[in-house]
PDB file of N, CA and C in Angstrom:
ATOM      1  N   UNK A   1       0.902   6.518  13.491  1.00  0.00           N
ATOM      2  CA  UNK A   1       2.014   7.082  12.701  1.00  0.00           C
ATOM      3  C   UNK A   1       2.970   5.959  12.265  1.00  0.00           C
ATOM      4  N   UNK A   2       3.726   4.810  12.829  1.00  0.00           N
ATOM      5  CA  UNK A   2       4.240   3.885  12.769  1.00  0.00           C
ATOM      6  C   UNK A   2       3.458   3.139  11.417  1.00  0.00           C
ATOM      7  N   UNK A   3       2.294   3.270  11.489  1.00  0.00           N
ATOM      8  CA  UNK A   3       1.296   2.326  10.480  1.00  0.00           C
ATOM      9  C   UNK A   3       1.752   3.109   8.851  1.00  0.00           C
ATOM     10  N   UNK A   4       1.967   4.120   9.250  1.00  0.00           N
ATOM     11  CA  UNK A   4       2.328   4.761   7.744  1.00  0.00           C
ATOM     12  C   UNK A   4       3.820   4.239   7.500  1.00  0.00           C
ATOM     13  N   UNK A   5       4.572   4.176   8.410  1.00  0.00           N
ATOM     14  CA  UNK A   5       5.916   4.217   7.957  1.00  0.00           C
ATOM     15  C   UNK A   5       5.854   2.697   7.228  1.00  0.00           C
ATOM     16  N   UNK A   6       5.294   1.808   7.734  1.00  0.00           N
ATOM     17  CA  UNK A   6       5.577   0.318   7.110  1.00  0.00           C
ATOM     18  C   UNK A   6       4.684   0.798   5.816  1.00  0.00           C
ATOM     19  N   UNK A   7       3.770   1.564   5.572  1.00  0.00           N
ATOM     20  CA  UNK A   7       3.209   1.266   4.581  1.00  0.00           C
ATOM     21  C   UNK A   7       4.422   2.015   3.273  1.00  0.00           C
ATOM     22  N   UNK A   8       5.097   2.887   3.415  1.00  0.00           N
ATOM     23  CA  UNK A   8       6.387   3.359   2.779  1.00  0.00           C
ATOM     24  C   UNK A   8       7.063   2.077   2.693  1.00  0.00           C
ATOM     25  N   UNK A   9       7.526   1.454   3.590  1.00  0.00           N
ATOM     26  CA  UNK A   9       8.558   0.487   2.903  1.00  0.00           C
ATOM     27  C   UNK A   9       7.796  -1.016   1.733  1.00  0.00           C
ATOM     28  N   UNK A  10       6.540  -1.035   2.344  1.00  0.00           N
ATOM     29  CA  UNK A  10       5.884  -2.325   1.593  1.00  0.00           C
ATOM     30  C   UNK A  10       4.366  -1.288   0.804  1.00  0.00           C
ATOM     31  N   UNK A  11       4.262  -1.456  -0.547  1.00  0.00           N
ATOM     32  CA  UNK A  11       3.395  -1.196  -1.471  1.00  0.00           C
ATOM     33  C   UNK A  11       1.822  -0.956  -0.326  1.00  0.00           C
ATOM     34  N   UNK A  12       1.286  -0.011  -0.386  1.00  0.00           N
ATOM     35  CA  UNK A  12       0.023  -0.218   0.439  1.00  0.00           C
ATOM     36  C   UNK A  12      -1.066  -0.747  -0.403  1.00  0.00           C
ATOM     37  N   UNK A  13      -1.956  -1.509   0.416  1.00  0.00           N
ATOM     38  CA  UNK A  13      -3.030  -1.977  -0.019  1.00  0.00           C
ATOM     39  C   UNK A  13      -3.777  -1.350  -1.249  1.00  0.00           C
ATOM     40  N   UNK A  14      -4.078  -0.590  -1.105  1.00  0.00           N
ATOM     41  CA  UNK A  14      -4.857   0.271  -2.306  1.00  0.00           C
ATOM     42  C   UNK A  14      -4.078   0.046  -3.566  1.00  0.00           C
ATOM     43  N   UNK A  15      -2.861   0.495  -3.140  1.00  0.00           N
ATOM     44  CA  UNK A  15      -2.255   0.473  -4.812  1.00  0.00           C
ATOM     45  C   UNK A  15      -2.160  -0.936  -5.258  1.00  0.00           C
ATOM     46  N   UNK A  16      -2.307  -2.240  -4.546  1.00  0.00           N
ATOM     47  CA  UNK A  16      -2.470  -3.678  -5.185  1.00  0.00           C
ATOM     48  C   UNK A  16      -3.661  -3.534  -5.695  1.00  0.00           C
ATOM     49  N   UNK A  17      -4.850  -2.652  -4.885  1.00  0.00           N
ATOM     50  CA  UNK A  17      -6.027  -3.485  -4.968  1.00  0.00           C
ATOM     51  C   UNK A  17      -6.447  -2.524  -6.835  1.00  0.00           C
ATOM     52  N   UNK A  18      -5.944  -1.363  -7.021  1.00  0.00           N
ATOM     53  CA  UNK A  18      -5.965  -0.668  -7.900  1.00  0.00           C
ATOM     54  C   UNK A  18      -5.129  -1.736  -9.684  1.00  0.00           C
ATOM     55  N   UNK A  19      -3.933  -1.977  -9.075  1.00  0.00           N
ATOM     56  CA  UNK A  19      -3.435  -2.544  -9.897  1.00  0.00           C
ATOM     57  C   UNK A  19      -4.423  -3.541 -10.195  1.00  0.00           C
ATOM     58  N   UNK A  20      -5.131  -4.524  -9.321  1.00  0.00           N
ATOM     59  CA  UNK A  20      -5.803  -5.853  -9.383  1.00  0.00           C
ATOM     60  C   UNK A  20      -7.325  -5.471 -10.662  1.00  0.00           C
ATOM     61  N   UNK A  21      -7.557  -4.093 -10.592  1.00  0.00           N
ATOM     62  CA  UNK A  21      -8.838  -3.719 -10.998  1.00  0.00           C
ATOM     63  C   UNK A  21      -8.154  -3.362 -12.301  1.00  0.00           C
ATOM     64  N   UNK A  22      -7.183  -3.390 -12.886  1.00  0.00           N
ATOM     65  CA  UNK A  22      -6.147  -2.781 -14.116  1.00  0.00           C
ATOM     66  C   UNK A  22      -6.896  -4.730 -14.673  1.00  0.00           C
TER      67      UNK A  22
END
């Protein structure tokens, strides 16, 4: 549960790796 909360404050992986495939 903790693992989600950091992913709220800093962009999660996926959505870089999504942008990166843009």
């Amino acid at each position: 549960m903790v693992h989600v909360k950091k992913s709220q404050k800093r962009p999660p992986k996926i959505f870089i790796m999504f942008l990166a495939n843009l």
